[in-house]
N, C-alpha and C. Protein backbone atom coordinates (compact mmCIF):
# COMPACT_ATOMS: atom_id res chain seq x y z
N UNK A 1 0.86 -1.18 0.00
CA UNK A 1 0.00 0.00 0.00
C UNK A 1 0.89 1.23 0.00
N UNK A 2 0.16 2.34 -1.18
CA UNK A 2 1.49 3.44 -0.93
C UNK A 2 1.42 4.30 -0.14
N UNK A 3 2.09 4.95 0.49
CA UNK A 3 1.67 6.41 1.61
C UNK A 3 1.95 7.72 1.00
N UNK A 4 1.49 8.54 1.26
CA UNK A 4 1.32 9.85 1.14
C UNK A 4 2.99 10.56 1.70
N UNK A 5 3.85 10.97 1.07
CA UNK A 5 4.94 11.70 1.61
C UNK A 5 5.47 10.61 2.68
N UNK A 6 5.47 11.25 4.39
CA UNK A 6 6.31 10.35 4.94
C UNK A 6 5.55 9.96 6.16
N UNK A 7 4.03 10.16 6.21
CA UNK A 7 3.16 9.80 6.90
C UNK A 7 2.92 8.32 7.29
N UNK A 8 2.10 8.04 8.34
CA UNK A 8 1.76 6.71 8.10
C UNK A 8 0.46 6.44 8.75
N UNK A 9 -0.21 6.95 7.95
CA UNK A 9 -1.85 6.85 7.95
C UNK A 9 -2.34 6.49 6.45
N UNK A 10 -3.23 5.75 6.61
CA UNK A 10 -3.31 5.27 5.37
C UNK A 10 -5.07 6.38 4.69
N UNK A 11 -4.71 6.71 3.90
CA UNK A 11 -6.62 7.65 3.37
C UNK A 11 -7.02 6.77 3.05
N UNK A 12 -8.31 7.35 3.41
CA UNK A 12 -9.93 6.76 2.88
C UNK A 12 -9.55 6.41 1.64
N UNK A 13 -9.27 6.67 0.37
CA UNK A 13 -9.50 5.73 -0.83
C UNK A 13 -8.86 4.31 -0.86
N UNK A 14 -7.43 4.27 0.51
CA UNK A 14 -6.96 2.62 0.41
C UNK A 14 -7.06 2.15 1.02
N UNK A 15 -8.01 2.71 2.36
CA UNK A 15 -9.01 1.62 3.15
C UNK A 15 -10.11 0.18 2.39
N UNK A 16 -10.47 0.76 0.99
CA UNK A 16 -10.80 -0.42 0.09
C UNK A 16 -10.30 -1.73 0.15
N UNK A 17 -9.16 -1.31 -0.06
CA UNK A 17 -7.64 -2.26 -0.69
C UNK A 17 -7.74 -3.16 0.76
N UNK A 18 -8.21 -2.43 1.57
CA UNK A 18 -7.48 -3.23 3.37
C UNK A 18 -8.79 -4.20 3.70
N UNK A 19 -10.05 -3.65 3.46
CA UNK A 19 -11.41 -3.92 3.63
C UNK A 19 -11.67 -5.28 2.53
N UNK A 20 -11.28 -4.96 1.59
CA UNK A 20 -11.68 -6.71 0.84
C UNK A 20 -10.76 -7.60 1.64
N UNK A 21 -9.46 -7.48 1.72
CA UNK A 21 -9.05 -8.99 2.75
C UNK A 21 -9.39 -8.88 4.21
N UNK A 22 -10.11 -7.82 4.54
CA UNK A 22 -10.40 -8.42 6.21
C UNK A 22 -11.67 -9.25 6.09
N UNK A 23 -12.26 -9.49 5.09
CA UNK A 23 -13.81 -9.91 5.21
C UNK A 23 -13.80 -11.36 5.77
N UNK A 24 -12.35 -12.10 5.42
CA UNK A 24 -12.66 -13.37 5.41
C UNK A 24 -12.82 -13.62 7.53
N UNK A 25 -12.04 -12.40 7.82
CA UNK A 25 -12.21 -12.94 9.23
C UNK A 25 -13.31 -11.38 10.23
N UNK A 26 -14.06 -11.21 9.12
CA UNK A 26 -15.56 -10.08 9.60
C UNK A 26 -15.97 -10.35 10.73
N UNK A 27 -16.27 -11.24 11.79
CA UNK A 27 -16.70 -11.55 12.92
C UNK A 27 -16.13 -11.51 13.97
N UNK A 28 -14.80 -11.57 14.00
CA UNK A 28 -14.10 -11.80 15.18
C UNK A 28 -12.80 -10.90 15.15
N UNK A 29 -12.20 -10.25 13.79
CA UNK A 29 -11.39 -9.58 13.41
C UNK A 29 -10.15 -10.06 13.59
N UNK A 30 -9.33 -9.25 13.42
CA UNK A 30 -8.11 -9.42 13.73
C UNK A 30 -6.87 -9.94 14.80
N UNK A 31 -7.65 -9.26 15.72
CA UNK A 31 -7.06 -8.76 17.29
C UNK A 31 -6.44 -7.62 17.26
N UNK A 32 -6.30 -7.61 18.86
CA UNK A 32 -6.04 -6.13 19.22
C UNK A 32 -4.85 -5.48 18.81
N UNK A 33 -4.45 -4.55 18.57
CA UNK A 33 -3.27 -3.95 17.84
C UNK A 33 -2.75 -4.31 16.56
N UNK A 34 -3.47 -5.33 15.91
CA UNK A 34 -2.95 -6.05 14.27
C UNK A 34 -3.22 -5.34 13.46
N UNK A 35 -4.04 -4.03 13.17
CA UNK A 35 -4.71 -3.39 11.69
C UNK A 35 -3.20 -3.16 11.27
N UNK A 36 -1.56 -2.35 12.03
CA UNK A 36 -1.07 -2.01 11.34
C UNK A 36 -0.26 -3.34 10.49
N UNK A 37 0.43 -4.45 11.28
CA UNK A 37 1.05 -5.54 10.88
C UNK A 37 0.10 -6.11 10.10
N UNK A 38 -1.06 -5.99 9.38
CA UNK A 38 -1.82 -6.87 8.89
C UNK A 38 -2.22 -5.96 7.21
N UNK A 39 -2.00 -4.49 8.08
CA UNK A 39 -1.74 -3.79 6.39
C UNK A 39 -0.89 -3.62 5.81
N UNK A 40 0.69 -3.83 6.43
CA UNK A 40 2.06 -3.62 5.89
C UNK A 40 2.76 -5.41 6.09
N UNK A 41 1.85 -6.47 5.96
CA UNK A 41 2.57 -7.60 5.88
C UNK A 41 3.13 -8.08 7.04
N UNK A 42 3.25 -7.71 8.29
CA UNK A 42 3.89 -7.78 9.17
C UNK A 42 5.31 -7.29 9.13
N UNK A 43 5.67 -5.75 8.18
CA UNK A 43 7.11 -5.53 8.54
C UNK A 43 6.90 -4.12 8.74
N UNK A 44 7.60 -3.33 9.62
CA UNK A 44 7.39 -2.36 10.01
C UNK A 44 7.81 -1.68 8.81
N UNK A 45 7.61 0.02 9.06
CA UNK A 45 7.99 1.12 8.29
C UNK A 45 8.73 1.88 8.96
N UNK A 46 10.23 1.74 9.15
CA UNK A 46 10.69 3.22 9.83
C UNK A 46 10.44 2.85 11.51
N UNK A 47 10.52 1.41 11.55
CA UNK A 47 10.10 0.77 13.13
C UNK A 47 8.60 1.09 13.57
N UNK A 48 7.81 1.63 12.70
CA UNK A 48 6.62 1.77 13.02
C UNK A 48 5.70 1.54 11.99
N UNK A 49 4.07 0.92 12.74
CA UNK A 49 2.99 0.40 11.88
C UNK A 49 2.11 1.69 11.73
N UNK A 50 1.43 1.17 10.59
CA UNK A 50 0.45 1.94 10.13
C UNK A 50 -0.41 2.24 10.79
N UNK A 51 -1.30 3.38 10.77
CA UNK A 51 -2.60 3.66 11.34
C UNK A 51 -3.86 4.25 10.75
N UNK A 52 -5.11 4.08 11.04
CA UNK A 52 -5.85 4.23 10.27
C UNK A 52 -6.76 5.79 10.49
N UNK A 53 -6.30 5.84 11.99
CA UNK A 53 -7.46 7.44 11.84
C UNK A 53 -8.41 7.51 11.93
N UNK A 54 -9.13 6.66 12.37
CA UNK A 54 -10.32 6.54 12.63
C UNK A 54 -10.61 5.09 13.51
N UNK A 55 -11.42 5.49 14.79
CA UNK A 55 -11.41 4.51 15.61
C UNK A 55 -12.22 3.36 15.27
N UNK A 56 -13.65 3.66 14.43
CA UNK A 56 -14.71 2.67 14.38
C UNK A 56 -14.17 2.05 13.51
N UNK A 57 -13.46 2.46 12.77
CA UNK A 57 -12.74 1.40 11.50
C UNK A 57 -11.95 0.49 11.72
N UNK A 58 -10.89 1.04 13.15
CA UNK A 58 -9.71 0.38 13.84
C UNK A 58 -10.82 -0.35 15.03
N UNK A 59 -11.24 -0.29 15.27
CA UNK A 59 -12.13 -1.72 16.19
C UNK A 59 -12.74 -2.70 15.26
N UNK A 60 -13.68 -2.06 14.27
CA UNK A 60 -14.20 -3.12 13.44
C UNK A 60 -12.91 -4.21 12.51
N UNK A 61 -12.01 -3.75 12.60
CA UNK A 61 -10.72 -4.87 11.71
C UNK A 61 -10.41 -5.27 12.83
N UNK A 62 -9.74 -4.60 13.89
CA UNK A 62 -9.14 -5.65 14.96
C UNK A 62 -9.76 -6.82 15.52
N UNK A 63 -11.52 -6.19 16.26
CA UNK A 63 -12.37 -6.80 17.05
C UNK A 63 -13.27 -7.22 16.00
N UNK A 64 -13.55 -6.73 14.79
CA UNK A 64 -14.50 -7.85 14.33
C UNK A 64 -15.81 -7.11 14.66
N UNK A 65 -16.84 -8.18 13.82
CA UNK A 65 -18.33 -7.29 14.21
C UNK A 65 -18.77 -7.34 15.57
N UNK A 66 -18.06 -8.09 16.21
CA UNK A 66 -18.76 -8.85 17.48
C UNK A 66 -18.15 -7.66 18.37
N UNK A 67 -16.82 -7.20 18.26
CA UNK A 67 -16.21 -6.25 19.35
C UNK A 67 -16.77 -4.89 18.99
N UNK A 68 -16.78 -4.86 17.62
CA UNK A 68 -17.33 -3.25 17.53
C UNK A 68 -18.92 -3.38 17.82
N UNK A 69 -19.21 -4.46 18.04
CA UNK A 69 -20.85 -4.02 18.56
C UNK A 69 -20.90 -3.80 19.85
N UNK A 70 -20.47 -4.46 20.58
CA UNK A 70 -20.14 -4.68 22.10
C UNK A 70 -19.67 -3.18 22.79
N UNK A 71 -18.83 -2.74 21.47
CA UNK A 71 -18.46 -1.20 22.29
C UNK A 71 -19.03 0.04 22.31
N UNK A 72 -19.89 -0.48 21.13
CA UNK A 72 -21.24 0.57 20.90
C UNK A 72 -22.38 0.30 21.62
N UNK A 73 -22.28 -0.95 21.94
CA UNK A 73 -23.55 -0.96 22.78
C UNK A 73 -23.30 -0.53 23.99
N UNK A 74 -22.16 -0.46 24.73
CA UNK A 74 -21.58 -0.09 25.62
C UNK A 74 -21.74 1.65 25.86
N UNK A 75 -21.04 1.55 25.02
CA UNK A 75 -21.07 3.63 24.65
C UNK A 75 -22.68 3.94 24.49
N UNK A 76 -23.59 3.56 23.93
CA UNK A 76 -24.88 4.25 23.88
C UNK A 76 -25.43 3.38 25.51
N UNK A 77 -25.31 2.45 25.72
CA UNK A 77 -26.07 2.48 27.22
C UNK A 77 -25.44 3.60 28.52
N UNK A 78 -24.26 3.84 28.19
CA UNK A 78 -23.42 4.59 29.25
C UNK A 78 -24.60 5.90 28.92
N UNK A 79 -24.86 6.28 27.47
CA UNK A 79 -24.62 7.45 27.54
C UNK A 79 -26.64 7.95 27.63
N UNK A 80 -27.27 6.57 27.26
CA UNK A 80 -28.55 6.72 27.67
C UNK A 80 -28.93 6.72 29.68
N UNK A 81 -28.00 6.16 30.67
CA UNK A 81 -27.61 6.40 31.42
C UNK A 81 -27.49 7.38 32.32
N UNK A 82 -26.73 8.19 31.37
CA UNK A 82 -26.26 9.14 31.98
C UNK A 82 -27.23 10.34 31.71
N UNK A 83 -28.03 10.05 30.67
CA UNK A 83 -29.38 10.82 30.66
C UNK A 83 -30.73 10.67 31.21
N UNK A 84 -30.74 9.77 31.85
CA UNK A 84 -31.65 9.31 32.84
C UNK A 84 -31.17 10.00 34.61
N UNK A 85 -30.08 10.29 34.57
CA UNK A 85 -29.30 10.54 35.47
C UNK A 85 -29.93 12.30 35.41
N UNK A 86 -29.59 12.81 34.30
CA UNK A 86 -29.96 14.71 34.59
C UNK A 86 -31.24 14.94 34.48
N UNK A 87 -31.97 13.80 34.18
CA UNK A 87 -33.34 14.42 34.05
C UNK A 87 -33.76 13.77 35.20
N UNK A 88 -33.49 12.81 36.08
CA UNK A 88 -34.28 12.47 37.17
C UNK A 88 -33.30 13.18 38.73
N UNK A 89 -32.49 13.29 38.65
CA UNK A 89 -31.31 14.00 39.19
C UNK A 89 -32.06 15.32 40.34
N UNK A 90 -31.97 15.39 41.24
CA UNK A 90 -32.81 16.93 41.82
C UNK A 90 -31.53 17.10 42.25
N UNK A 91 -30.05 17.13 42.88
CA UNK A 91 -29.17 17.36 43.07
C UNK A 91 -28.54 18.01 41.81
N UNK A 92 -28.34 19.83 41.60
CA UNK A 92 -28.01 20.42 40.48
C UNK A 92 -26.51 20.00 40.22
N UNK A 93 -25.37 19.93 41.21
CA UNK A 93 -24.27 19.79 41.26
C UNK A 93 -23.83 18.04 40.12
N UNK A 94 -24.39 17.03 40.58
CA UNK A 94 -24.80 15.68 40.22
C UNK A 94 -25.12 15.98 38.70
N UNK A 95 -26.14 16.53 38.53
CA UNK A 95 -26.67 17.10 36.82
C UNK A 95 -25.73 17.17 36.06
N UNK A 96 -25.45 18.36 36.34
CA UNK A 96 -24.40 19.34 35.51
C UNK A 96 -22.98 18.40 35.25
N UNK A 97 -22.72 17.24 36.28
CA UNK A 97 -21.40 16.44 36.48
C UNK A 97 -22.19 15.46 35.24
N UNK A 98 -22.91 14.75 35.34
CA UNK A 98 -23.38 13.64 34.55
C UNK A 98 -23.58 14.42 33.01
N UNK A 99 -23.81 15.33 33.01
CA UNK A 99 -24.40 16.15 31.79
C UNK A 99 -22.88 16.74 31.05
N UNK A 100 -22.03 17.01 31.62
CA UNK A 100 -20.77 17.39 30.70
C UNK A 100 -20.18 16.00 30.53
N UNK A 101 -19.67 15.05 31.40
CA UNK A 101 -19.45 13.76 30.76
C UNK A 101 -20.04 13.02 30.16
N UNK A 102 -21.19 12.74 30.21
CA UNK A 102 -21.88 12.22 28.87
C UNK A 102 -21.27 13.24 27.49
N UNK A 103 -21.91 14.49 27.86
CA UNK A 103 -21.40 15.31 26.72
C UNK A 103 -19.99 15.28 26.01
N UNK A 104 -19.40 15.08 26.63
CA UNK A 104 -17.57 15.11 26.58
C UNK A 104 -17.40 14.01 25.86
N UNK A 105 -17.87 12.32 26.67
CA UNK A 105 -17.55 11.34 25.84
C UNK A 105 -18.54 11.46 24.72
N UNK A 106 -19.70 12.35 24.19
CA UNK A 106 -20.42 11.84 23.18
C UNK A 106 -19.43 12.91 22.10
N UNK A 107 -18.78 13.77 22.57
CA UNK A 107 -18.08 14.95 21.47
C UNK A 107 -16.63 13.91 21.26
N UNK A 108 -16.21 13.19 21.79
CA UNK A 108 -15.41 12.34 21.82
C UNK A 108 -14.94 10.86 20.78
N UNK A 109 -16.48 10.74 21.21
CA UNK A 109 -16.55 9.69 19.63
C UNK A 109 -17.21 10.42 18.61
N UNK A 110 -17.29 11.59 18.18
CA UNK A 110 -17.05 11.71 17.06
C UNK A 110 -15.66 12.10 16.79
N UNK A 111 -14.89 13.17 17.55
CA UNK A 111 -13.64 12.99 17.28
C UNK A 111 -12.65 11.62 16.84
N UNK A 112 -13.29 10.89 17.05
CA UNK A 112 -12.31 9.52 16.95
C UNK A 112 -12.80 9.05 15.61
N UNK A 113 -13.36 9.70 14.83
CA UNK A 113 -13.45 8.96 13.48
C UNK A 113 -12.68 10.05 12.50
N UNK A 114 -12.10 10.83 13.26
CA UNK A 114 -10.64 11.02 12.74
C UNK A 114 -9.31 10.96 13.61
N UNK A 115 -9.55 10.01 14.32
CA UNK A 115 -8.22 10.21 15.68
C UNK A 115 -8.12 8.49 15.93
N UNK A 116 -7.33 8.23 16.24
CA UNK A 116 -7.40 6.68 16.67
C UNK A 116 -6.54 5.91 17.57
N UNK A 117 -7.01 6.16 18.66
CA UNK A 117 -6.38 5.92 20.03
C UNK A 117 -7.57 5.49 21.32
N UNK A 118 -7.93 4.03 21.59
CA UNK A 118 -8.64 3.75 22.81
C UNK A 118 -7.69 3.96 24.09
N UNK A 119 -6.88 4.08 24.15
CA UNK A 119 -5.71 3.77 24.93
C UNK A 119 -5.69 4.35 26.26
N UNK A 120 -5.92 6.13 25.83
CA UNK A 120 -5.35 7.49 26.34
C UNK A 120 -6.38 7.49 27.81
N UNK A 121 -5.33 7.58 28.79
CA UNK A 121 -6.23 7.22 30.03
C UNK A 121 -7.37 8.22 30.37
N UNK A 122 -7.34 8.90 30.27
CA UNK A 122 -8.51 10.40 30.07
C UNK A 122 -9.76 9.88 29.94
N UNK A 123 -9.97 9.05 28.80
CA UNK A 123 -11.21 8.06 28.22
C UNK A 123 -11.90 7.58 29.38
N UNK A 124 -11.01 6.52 29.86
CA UNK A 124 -11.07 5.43 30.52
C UNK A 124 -11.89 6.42 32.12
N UNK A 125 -10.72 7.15 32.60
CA UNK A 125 -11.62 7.80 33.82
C UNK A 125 -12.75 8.75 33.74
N UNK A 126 -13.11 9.54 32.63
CA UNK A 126 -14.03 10.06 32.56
C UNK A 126 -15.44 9.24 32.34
N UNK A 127 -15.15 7.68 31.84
CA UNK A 127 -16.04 6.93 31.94
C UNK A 127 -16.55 6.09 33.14
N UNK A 128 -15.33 6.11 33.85
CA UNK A 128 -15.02 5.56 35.06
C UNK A 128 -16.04 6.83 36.37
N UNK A 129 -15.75 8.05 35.75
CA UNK A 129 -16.36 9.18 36.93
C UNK A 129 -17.91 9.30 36.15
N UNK A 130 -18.73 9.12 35.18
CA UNK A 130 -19.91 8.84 35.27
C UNK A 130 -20.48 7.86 35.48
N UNK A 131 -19.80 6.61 35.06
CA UNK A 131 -20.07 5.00 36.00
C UNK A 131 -20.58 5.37 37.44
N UNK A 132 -19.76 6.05 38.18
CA UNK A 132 -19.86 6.11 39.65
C UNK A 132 -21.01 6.98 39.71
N UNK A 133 -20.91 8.22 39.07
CA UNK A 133 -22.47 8.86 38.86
C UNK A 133 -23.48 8.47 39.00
N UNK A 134 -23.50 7.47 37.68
CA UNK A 134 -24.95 6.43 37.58
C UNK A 134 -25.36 5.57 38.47
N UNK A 135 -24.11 5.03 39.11
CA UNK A 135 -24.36 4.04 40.04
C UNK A 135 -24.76 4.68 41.61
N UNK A 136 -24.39 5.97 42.18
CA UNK A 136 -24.25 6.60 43.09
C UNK A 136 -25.99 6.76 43.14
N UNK A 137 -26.65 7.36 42.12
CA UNK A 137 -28.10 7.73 42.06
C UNK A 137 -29.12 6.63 42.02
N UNK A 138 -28.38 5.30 41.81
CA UNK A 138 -29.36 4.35 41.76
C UNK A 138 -30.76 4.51 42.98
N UNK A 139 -31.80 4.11 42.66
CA UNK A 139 -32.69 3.72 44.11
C UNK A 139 -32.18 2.99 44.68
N UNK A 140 -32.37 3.01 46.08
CA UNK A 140 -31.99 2.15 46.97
C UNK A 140 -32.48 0.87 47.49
N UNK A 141 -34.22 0.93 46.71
CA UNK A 141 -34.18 -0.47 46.82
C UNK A 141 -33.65 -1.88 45.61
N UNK A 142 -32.91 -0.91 44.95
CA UNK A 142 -32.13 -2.19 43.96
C UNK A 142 -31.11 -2.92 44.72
N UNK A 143 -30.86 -4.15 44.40
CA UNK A 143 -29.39 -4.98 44.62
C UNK A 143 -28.57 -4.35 43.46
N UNK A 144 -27.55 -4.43 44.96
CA UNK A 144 -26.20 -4.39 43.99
C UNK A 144 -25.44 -5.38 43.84
């Protein structure tokens, strides 16, 4: 596959080229970290693999249909959640907390369909501090 100057992101027109041979393994994908060794043959470029720039594209080759569903279903229950949270919420402080992190991670994944990094710990705790949100407001007569 050719690259652009001395980049190593591959554009949208040779995502094609990458997309007809992942089909044979569409369900389960790749695994985790393979899109670049799996678009350059397994040999690096310059000690480093390719990347694609976009996250839903880089889950659906790695993880397959099964992982990129799993993380979307994930991401829209968090974030239906967390909207159940500001509208039933009478604590304004609680609101406003659940209401910019939802917001944040929903401005977030769209950024990532030009950015491509699950990694960056930022993610992880801001999902981690409305988890506790949601869970903090539960009724009290649920089991936990």
């Amino acid at each position: 596959i050719p690259f652009f100057s001395r980049s190593l992101y591959i554009p949208a027109l040779q995502i094609h080229a990458v997309s007809a041979r992942f089909y044979a393994r569409a369900t389960t994908g790749l695994g985790p970290g393979q899109f670049g060794p799996y678009v350059q043959n397994n040999i690096p470029r310059d000690g480093k693999w390719t990347i694609v720039n976009n996250l839903t594209l880089e889950l659906l080759v790695e993880t397959g249909v099964i992982g990129l569903g799993l993380i979307l279903i994930f991401i829209v229950s968090l974030l239906i959640r967390g909207a159940k949270v500001c509208l039933k919420e009478k604590d304004s402080q609680t609101t406003v907390f659940a209401a910019g992190l939802s917001l944040y991670l929903l401005s977030q994944s769209i950024q990532y369909q030009g950015y491509s990094t699950l990694y960056i710990i930022y993610i992880w705790t801001a999902i981690g501090i409305l988890l506790s949100l949601i869970n903090n407001n539960r009724p009290n007569n649920v089991k936990r």
